[in-house]
C-alpha atoms as a PDB file:
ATOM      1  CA  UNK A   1      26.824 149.299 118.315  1.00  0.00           C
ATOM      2  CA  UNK A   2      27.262 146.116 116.922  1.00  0.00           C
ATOM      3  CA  UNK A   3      30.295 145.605 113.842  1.00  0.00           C
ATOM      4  CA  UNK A   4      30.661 142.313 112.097  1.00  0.00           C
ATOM      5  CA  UNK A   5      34.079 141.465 110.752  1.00  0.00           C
ATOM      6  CA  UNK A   6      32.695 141.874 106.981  1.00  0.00           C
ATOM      7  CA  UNK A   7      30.742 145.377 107.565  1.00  0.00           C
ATOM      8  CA  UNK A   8      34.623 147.164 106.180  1.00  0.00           C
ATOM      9  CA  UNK A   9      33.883 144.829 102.979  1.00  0.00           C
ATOM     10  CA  UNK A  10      29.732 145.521 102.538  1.00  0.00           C
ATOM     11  CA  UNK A  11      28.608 148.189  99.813  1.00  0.00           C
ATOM     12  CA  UNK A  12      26.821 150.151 102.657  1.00  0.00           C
ATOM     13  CA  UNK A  13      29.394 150.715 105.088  1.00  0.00           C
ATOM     14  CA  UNK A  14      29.683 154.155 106.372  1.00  0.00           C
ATOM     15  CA  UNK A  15      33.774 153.915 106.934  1.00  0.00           C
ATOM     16  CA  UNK A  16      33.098 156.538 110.374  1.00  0.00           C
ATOM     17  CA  UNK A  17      33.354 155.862 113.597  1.00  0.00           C
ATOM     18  CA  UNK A  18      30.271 156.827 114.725  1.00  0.00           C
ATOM     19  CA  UNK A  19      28.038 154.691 111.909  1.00  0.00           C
ATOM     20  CA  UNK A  20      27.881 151.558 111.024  1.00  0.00           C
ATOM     21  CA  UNK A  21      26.766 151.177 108.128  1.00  0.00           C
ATOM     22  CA  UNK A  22      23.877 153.046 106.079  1.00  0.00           C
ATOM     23  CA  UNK A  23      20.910 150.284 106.091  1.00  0.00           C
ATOM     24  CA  UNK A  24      21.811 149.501 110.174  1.00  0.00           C
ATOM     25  CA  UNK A  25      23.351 152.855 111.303  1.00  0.00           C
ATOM     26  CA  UNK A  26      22.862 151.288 115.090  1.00  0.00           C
ATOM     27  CA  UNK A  27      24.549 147.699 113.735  1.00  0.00           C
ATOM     28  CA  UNK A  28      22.445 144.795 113.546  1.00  0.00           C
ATOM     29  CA  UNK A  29      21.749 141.983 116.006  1.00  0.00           C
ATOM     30  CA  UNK A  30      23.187 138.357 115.330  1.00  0.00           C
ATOM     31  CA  UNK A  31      25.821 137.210 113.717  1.00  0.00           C
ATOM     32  CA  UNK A  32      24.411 137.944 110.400  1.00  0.00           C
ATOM     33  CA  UNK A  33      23.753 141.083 107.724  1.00  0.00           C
ATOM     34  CA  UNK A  34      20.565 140.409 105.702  1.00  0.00           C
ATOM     35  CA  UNK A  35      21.618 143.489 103.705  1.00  0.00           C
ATOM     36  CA  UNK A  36      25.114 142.596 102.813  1.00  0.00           C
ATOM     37  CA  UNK A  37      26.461 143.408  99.365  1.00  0.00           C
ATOM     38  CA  UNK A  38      30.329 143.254  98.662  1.00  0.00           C
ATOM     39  CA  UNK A  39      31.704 145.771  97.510  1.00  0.00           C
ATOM     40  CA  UNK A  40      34.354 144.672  94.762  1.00  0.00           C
ATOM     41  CA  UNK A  41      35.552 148.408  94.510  1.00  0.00           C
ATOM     42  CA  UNK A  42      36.717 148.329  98.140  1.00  0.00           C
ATOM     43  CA  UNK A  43      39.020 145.226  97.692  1.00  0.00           C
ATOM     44  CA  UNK A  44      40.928 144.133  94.381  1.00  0.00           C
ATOM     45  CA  UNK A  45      39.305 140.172  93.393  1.00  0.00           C
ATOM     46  CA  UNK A  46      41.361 138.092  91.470  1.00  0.00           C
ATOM     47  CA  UNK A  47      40.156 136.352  88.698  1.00  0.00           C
ATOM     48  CA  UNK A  48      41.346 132.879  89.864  1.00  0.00           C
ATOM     49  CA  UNK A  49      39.633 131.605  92.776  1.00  0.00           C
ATOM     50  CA  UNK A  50      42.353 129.638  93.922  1.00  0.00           C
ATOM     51  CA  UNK A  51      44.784 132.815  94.465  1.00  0.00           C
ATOM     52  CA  UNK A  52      41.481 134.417  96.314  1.00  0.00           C
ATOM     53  CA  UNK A  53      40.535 131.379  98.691  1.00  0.00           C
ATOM     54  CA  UNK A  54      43.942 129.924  98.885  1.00  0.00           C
ATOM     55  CA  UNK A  55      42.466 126.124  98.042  1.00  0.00           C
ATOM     56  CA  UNK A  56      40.338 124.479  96.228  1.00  0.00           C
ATOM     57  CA  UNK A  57      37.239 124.113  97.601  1.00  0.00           C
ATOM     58  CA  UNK A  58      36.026 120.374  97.780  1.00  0.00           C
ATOM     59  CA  UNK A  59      33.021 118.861  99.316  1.00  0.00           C
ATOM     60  CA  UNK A  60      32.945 115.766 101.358  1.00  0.00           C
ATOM     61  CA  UNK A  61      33.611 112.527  99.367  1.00  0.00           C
ATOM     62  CA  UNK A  62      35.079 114.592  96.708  1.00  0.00           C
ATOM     63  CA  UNK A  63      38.842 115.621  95.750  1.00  0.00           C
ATOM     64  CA  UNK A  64      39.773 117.808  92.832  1.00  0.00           C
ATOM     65  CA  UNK A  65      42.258 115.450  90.113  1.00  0.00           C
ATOM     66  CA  UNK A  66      43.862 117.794  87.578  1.00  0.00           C
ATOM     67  CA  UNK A  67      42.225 120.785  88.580  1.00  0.00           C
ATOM     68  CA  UNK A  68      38.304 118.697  87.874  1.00  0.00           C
ATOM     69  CA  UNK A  69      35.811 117.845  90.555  1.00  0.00           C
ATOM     70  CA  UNK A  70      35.592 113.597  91.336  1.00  0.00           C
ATOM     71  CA  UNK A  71      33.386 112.352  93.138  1.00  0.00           C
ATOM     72  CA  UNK A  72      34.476 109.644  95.270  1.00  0.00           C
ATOM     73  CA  UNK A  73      33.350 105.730  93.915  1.00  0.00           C
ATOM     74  CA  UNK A  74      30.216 104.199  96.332  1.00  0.00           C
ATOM     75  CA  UNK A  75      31.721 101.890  98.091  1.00  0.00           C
ATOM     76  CA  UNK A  76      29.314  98.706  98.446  1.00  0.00           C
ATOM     77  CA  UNK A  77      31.050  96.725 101.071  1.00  0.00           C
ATOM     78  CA  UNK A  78      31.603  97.618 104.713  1.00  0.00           C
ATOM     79  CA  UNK A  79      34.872  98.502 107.025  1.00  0.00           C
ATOM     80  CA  UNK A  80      34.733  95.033 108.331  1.00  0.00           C
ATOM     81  CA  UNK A  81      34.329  93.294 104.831  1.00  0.00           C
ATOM     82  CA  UNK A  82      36.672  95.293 102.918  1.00  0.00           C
ATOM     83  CA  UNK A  83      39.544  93.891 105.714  1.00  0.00           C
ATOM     84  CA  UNK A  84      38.609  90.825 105.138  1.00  0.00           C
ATOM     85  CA  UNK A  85      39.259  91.340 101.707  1.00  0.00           C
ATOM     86  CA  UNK A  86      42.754  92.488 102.236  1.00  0.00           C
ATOM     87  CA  UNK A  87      43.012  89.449 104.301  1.00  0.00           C
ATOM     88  CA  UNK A  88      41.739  86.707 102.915  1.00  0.00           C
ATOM     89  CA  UNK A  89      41.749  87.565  98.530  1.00  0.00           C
ATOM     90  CA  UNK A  90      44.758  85.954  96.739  1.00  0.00           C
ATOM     91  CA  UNK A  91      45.526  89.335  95.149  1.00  0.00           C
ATOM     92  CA  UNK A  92      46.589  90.899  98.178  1.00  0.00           C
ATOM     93  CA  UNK A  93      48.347  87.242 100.040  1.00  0.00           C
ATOM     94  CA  UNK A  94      49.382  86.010  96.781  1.00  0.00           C
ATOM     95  CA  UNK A  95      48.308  82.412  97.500  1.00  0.00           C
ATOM     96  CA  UNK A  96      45.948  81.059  95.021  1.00  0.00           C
ATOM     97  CA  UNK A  97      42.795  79.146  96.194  1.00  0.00           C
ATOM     98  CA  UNK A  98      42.712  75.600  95.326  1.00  0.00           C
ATOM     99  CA  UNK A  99      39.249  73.910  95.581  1.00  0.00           C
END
């Protein structure tokens, strides 16, 4: 008999030892429940996300900047161009560029 971790939070969980859950009574194979519905009356969800996940979620080349989603600019020049920027541009060695 097979128990995910989330079967205590699914709509059709039986809550007995000797079932799992109504729709898979044997448990299910996988690491997966195709039938899984939460069941908001067995825990208490908050109304703000961030006191339910902890964090705010933010994908990859992305941060969150007073509480909004940014996307992170494109950057058009490589690692090894962008040092050589810092190197090389009067802005950052403060010597100015006579021709």
């Amino acid at each position: 008999m097979a128990k995910l971790d989330c079967c205590n939070l699914c709509h059709f969980c039986a809550h007995s030892p000797y079932l799992v859950c109504v729709a898979h009574p044997e448990g299910i194979e996988g690491d997966r429940c195709p039938d899984f519905r939460l069941n908001t009356g067995a825990i208490a969800v908050p109304d703000d996300p961030l006191a339910w996940y902890g964090e705010e979620w933010q994908p990859e080349g992305a941060s969150y900047y007073d509480g909004q989603l940014i996307l992170d600019p494109v950057q058009r020049l490589d690692l090894e161009q962008r040092l050589e920027m810092l190197d090389t541009h009067p802005l950052f060695t403060s010597r100015c560029l006579t021709p």
